[in-house]
PDB file of N, CA and C in Angstrom:
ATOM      1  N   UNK A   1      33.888 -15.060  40.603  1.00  0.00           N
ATOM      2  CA  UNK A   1      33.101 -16.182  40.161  1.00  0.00           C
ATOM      3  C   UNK A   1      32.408 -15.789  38.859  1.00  0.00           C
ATOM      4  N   UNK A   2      32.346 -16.656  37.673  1.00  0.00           N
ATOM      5  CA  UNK A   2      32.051 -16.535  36.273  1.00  0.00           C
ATOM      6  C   UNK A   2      30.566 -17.095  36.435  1.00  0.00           C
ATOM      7  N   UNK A   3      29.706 -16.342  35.946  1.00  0.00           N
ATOM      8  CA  UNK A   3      28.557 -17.290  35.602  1.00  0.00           C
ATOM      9  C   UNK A   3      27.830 -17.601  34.380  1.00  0.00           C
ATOM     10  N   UNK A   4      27.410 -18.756  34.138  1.00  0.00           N
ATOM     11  CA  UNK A   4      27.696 -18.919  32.392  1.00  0.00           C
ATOM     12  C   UNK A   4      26.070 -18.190  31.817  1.00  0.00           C
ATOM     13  N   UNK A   5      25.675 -17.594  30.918  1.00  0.00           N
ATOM     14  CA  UNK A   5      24.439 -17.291  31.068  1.00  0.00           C
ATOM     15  C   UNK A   5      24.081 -17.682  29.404  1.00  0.00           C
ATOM     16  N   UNK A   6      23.202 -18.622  29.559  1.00  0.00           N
ATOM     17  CA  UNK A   6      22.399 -19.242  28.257  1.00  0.00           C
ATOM     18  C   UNK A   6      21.738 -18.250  27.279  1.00  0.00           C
ATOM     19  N   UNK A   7      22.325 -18.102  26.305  1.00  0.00           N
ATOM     20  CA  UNK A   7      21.299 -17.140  25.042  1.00  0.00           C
ATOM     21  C   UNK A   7      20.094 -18.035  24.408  1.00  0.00           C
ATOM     22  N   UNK A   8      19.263 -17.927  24.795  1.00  0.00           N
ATOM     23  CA  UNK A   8      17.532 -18.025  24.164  1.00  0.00           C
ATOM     24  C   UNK A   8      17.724 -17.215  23.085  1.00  0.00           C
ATOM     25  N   UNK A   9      17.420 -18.051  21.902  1.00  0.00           N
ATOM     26  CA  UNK A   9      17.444 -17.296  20.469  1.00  0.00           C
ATOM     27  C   UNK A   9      15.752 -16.240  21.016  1.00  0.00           C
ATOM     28  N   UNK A  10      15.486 -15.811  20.237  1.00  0.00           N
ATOM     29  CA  UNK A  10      14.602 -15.109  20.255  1.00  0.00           C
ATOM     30  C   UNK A  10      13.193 -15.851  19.260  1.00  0.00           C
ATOM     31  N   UNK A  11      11.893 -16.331  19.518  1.00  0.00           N
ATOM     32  CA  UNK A  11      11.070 -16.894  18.910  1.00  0.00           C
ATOM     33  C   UNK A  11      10.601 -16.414  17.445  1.00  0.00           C
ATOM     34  N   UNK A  12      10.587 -17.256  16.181  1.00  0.00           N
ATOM     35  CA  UNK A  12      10.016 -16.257  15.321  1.00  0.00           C
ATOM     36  C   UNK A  12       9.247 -17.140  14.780  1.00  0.00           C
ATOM     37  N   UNK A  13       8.101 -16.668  13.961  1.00  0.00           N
ATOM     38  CA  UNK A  13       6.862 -17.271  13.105  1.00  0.00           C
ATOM     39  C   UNK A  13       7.056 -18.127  12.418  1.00  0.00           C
ATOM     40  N   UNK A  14       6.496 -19.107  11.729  1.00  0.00           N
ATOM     41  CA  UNK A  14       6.826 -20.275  10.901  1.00  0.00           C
ATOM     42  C   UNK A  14       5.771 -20.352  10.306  1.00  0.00           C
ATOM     43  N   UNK A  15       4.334 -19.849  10.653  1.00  0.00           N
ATOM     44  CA  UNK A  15       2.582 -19.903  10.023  1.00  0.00           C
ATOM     45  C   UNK A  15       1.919 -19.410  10.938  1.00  0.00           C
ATOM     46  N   UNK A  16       1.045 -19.005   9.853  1.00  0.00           N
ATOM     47  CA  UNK A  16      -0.230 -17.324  10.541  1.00  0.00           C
ATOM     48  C   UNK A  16      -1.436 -18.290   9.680  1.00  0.00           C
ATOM     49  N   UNK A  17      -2.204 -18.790  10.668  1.00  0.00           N
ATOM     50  CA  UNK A  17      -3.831 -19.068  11.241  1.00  0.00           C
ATOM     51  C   UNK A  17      -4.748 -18.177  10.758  1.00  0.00           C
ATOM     52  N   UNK A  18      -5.659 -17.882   9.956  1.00  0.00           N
ATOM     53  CA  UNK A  18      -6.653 -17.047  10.755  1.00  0.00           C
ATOM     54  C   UNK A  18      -7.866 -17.279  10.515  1.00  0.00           C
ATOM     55  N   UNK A  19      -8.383 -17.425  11.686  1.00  0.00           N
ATOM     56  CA  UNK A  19      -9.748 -17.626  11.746  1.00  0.00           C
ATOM     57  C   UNK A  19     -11.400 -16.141  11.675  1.00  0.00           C
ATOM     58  N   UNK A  20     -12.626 -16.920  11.674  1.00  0.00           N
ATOM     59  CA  UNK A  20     -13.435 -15.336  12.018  1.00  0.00           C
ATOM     60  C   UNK A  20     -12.895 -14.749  13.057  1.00  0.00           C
ATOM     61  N   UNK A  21     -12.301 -15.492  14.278  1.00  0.00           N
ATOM     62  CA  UNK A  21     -11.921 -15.192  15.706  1.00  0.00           C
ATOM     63  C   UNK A  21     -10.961 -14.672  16.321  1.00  0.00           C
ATOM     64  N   UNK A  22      -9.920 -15.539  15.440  1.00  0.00           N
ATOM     65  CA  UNK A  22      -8.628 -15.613  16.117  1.00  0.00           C
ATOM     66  C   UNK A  22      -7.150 -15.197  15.217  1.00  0.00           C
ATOM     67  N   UNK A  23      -6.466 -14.751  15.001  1.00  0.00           N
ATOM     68  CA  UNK A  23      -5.169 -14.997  14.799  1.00  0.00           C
ATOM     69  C   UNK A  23      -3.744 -15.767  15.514  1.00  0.00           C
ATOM     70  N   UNK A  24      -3.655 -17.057  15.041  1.00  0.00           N
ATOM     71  CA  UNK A  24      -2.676 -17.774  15.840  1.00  0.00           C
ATOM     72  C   UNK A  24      -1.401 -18.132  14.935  1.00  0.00           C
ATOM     73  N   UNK A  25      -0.415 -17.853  15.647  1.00  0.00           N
ATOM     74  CA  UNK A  25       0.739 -17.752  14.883  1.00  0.00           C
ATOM     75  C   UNK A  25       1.568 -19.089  15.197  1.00  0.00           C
ATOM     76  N   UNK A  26       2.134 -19.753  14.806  1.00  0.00           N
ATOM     77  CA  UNK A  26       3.303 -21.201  15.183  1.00  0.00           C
ATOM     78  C   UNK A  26       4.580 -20.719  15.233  1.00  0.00           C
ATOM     79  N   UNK A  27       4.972 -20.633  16.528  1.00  0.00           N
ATOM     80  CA  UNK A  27       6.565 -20.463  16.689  1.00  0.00           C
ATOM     81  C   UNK A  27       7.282 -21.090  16.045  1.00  0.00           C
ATOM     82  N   UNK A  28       8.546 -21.374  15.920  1.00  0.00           N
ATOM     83  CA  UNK A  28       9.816 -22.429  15.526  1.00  0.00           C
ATOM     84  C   UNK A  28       9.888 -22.619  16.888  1.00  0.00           C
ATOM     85  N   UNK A  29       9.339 -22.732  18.197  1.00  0.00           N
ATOM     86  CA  UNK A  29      10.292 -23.141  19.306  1.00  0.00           C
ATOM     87  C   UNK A  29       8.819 -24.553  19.858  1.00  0.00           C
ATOM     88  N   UNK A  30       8.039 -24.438  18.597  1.00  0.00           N
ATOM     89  CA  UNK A  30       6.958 -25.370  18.723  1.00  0.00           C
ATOM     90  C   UNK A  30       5.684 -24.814  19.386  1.00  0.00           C
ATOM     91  N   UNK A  31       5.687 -23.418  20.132  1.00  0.00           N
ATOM     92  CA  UNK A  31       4.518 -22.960  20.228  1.00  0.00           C
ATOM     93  C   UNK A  31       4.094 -22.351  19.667  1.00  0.00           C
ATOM     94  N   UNK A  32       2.413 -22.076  20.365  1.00  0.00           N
ATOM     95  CA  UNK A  32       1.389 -21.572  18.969  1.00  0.00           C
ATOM     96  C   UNK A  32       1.012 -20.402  19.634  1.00  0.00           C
ATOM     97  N   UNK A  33       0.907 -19.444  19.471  1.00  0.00           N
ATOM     98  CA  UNK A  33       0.042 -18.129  19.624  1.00  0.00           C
ATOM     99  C   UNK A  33      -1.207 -17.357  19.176  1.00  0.00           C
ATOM    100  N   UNK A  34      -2.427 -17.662  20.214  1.00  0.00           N
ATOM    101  CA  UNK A  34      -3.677 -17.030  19.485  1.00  0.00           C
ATOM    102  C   UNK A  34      -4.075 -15.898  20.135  1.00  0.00           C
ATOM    103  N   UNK A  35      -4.490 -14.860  19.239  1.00  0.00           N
ATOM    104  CA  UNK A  35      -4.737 -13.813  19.782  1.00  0.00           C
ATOM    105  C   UNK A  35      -6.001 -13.248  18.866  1.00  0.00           C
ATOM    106  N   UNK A  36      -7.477 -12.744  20.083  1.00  0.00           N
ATOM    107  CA  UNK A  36      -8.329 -12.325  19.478  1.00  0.00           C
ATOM    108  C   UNK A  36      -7.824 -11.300  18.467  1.00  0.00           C
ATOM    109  N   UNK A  37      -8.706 -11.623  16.806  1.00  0.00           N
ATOM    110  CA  UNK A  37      -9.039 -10.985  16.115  1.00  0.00           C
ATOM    111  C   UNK A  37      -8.755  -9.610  16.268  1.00  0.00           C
ATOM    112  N   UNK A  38     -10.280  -9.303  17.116  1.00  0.00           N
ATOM    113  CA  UNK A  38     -10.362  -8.115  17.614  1.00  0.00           C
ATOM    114  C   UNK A  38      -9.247  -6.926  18.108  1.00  0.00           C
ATOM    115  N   UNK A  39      -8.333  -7.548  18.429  1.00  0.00           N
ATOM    116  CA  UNK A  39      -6.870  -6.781  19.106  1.00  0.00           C
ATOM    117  C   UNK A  39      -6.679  -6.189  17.589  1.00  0.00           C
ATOM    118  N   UNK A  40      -6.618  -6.439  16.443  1.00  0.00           N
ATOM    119  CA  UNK A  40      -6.403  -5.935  15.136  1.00  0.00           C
ATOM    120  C   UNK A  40      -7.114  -5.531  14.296  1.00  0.00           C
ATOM    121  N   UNK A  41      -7.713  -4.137  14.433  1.00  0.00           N
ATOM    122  CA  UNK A  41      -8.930  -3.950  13.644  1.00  0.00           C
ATOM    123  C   UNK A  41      -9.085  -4.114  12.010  1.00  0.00           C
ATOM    124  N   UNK A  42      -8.133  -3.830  11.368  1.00  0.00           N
ATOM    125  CA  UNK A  42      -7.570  -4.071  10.217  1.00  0.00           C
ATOM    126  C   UNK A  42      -7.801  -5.543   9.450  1.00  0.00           C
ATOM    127  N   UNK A  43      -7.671  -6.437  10.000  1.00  0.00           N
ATOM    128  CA  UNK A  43      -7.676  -7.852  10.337  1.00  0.00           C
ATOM    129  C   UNK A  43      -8.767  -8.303  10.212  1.00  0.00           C
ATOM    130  N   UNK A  44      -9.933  -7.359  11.371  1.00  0.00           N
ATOM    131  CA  UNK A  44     -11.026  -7.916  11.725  1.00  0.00           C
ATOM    132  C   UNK A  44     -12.409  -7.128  10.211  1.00  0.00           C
ATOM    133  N   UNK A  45     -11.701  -6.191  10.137  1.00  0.00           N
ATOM    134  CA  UNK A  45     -12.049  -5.608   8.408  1.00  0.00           C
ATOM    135  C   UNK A  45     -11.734  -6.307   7.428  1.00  0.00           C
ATOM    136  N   UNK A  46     -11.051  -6.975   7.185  1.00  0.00           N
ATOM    137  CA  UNK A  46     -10.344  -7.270   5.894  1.00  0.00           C
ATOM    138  C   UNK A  46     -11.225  -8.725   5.111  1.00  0.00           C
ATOM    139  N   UNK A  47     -11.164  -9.072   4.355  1.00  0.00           N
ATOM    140  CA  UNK A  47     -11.416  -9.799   3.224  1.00  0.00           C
ATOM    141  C   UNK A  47     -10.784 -10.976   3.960  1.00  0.00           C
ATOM    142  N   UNK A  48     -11.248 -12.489   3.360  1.00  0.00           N
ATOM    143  CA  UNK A  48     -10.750 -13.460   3.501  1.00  0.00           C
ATOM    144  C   UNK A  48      -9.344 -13.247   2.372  1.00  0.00           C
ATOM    145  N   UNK A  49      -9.350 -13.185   1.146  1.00  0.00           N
ATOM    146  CA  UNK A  49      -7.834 -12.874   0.648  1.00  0.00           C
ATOM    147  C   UNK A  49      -7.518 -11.884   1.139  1.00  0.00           C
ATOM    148  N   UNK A  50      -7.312 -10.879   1.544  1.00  0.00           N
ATOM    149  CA  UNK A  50      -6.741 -10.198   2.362  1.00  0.00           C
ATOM    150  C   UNK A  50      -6.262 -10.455   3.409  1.00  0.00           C
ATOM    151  N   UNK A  51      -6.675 -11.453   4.308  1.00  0.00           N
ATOM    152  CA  UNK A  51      -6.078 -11.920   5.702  1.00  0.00           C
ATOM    153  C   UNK A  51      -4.946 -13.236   5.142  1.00  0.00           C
ATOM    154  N   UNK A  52      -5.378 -14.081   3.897  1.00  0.00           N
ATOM    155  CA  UNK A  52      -4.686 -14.714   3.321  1.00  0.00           C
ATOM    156  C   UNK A  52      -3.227 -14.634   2.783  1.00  0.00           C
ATOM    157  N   UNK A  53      -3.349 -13.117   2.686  1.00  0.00           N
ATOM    158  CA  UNK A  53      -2.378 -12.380   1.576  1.00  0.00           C
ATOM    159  C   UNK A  53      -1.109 -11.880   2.563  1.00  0.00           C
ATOM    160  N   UNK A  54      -0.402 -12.965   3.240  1.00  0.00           N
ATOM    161  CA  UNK A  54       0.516 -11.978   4.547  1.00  0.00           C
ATOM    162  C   UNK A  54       1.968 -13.003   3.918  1.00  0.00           C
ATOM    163  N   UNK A  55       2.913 -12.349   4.698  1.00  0.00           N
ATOM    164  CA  UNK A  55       4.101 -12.575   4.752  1.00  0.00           C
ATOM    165  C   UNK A  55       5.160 -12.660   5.697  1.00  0.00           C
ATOM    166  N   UNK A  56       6.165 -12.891   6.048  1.00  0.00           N
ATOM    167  CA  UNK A  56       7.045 -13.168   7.277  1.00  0.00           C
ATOM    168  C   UNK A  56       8.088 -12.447   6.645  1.00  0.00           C
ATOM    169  N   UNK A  57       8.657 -11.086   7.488  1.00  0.00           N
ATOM    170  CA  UNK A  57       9.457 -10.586   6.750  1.00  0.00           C
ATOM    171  C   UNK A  57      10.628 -10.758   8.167  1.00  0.00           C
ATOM    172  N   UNK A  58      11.591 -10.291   7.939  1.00  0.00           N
ATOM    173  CA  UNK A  58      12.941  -9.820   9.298  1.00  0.00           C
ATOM    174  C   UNK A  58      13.054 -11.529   9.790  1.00  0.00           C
ATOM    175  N   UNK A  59      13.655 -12.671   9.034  1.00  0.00           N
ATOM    176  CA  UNK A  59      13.455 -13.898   9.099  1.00  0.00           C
ATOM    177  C   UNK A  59      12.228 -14.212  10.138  1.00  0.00           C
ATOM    178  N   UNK A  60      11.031 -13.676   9.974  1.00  0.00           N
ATOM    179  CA  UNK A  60      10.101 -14.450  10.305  1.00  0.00           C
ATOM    180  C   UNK A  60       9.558 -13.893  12.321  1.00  0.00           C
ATOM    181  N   UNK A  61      10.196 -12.467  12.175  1.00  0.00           N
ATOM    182  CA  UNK A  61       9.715 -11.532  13.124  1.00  0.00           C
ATOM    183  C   UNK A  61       9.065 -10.719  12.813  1.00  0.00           C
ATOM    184  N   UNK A  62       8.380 -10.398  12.062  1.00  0.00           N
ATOM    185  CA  UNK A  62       7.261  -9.686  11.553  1.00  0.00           C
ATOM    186  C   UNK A  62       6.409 -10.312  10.569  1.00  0.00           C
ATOM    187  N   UNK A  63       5.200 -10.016  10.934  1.00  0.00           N
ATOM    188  CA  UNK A  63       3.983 -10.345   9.787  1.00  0.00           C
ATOM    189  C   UNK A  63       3.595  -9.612   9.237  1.00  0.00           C
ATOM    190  N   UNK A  64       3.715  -9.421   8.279  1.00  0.00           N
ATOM    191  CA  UNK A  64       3.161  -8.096   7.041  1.00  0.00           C
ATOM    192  C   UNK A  64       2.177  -8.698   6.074  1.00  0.00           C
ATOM    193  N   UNK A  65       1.055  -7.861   5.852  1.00  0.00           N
ATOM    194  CA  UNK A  65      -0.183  -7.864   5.223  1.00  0.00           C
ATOM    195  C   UNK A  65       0.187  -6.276   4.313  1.00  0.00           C
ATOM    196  N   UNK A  66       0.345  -6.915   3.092  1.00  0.00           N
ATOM    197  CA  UNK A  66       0.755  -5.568   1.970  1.00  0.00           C
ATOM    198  C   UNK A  66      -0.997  -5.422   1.314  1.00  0.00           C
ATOM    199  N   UNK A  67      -1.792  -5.976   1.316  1.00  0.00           N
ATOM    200  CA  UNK A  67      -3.053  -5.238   0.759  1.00  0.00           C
ATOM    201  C   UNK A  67      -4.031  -4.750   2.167  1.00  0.00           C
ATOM    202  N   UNK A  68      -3.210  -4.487   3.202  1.00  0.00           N
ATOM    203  CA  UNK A  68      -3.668  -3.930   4.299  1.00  0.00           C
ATOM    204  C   UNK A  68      -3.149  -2.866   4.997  1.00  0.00           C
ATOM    205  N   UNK A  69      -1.957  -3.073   4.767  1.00  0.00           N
ATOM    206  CA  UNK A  69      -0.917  -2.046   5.455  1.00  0.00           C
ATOM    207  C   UNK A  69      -0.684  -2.340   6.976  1.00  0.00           C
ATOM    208  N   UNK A  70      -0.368  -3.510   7.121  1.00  0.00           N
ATOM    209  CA  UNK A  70      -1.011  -4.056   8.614  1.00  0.00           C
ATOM    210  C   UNK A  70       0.334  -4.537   9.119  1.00  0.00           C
ATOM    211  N   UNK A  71       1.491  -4.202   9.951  1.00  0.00           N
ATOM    212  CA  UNK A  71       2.605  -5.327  10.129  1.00  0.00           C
ATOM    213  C   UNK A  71       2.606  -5.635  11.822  1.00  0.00           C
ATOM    214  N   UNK A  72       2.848  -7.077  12.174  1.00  0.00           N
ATOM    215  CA  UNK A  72       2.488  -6.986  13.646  1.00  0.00           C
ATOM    216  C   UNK A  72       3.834  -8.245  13.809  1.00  0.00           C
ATOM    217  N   UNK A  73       4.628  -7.263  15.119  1.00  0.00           N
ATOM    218  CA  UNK A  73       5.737  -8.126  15.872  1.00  0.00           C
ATOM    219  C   UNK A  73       5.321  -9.409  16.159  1.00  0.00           C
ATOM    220  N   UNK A  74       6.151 -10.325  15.948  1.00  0.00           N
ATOM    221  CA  UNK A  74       6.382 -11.575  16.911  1.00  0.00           C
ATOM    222  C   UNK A  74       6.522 -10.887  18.584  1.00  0.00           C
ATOM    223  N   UNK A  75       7.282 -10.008  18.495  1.00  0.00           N
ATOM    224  CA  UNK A  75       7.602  -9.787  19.749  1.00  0.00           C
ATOM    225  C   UNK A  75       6.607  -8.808  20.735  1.00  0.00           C
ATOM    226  N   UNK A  76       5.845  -8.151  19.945  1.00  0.00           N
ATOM    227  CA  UNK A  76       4.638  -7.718  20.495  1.00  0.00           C
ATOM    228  C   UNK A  76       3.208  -8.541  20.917  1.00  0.00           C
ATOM    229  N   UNK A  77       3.633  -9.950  19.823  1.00  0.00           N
ATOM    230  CA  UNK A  77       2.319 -10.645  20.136  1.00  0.00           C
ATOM    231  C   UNK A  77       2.575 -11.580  21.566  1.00  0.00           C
ATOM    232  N   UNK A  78       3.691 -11.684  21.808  1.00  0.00           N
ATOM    233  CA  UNK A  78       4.359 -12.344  23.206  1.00  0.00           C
ATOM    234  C   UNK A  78       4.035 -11.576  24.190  1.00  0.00           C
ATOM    235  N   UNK A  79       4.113 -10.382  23.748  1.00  0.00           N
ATOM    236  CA  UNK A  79       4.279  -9.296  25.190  1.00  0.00           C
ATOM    237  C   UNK A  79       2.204  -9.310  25.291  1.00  0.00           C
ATOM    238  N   UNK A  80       1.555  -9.720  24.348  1.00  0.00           N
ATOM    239  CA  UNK A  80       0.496  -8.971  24.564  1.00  0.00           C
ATOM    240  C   UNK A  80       0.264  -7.649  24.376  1.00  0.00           C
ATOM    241  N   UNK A  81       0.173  -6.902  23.039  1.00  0.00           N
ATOM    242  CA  UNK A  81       0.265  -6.002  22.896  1.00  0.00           C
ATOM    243  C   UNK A  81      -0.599  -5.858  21.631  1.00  0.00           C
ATOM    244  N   UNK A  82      -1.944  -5.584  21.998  1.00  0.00           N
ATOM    245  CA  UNK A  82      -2.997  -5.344  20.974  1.00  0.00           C
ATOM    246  C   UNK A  82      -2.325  -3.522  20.289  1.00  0.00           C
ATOM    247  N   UNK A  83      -3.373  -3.847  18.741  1.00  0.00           N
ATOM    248  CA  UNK A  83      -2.845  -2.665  17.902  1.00  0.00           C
ATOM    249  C   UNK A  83      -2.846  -1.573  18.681  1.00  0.00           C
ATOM    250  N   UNK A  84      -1.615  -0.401  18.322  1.00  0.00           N
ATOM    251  CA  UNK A  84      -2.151   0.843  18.929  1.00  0.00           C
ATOM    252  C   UNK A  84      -2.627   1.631  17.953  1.00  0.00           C
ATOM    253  N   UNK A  85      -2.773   1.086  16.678  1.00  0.00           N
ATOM    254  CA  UNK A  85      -3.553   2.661  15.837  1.00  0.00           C
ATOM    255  C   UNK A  85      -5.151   3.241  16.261  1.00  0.00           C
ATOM    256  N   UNK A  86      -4.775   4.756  16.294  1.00  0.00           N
ATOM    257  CA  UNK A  86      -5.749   5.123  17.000  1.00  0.00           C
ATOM    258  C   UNK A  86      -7.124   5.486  16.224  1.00  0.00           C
ATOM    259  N   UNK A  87      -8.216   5.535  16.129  1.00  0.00           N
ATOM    260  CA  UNK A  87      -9.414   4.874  16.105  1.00  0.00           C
ATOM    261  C   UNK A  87      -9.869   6.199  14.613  1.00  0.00           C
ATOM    262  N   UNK A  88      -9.243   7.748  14.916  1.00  0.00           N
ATOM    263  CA  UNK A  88      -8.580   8.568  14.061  1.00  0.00           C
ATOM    264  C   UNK A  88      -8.539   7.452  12.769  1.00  0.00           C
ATOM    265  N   UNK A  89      -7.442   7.189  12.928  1.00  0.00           N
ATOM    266  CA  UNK A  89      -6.434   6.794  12.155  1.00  0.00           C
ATOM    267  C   UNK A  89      -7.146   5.467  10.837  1.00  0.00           C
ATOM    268  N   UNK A  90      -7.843   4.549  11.914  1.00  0.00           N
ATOM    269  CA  UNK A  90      -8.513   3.486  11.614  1.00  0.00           C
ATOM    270  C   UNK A  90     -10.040   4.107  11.032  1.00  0.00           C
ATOM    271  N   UNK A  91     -10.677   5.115  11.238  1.00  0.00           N
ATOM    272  CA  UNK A  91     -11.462   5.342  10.057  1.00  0.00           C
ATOM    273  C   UNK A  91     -10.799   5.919   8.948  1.00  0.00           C
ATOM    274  N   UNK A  92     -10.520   6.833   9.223  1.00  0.00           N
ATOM    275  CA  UNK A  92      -9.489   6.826   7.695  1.00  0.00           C
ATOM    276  C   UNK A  92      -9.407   5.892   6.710  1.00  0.00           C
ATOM    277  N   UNK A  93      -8.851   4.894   7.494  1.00  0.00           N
ATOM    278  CA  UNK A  93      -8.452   3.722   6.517  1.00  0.00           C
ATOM    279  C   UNK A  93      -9.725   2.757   6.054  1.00  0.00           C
ATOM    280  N   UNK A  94     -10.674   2.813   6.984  1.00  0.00           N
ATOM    281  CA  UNK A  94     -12.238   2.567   6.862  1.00  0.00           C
ATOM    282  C   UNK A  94     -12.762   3.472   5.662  1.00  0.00           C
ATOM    283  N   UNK A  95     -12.481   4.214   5.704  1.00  0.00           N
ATOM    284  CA  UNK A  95     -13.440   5.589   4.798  1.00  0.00           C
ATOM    285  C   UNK A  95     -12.720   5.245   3.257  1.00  0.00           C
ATOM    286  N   UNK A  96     -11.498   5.326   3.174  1.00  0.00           N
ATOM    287  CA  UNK A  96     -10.397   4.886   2.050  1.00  0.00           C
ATOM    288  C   UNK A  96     -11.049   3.829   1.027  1.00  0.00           C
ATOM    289  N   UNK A  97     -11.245   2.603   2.656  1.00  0.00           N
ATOM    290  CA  UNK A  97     -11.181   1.618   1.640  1.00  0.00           C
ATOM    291  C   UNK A  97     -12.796   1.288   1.012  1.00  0.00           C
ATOM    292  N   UNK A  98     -13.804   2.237   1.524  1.00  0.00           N
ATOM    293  CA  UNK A  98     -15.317   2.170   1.291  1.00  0.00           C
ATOM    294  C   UNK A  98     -15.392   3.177   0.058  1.00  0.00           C
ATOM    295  N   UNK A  99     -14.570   4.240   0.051  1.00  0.00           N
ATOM    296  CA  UNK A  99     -14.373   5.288  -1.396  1.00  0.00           C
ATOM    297  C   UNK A  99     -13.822   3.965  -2.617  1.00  0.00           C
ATOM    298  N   UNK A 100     -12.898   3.486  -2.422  1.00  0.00           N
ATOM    299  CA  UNK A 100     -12.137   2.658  -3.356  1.00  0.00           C
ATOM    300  C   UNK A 100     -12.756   1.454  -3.839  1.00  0.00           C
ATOM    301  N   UNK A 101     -13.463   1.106  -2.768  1.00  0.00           N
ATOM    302  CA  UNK A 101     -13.781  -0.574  -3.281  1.00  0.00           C
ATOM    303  C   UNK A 101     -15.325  -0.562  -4.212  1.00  0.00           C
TER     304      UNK A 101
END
C-alpha cells in the first residue's frame, strides 16, 4: 500500500515588525510571529536605525541585521528558540560598541 505524503513548503519571512517590545515577523503562509524583544539582546541594544536596517537573506529564511551582526532563523523563531550568544560574548559586543560610538 502507497501512501501519498503532502510536502509543506517550508515558511519564510515577507516583513520584520519591530517594536520597544516585540519582534514580529509575517510569514508568506499568512502568519505573523511575535517574539519578545528580550529573547535578542542585540535587538534590545540597538538603535531605532539599527533595528530598521535588516534584510531577508536565503529567499527570506533568515533575517540579517549587518550594523549588528545579528542573523536569526525563520526556523528557529518557529521552534522558539531565543538567542544563544553567551552573555561573555554579548558584553564584548556591549563594550565594542560603547569604545566606538
Amino acid at each position: 500500500m502507497s501512501t501519498l505524503v503532502a510536502e509543506i513548503p517550508e515558511p519564510i519571512a515577507v516583513d520584520v515588525i519591530i517594536t520597544d517590545s516585540t519582534l514580529s515577523v509575517d510569514l508568506n503562509d499568512g502568519r505573523t510571529i511575535s517574539i519578545p524583544l528580550a529573547w535578542y539582546p542585540r535587538l534590545s541594544y540597538s538603535t531605532e536605525e539599527e533595528k530598521n536596517n535588516w534584510e531577508l537573506l536565503g529567499n527570506g529564511q533568515i533575517i540579517h541585521w549587518e550594523d549588528i551582526d545579528e542573523d536569526i532563523s525563520i526556523k528557529g523563531l518557529l521552534l522558539g528558540k531565543p538567542s544563544m550568544e553567551s552573555q561573555t560574548s554579548l558584553q564584548k559586543w556591549l563594550d565594542k560598541r560603547q569604545k566606538d560610538g
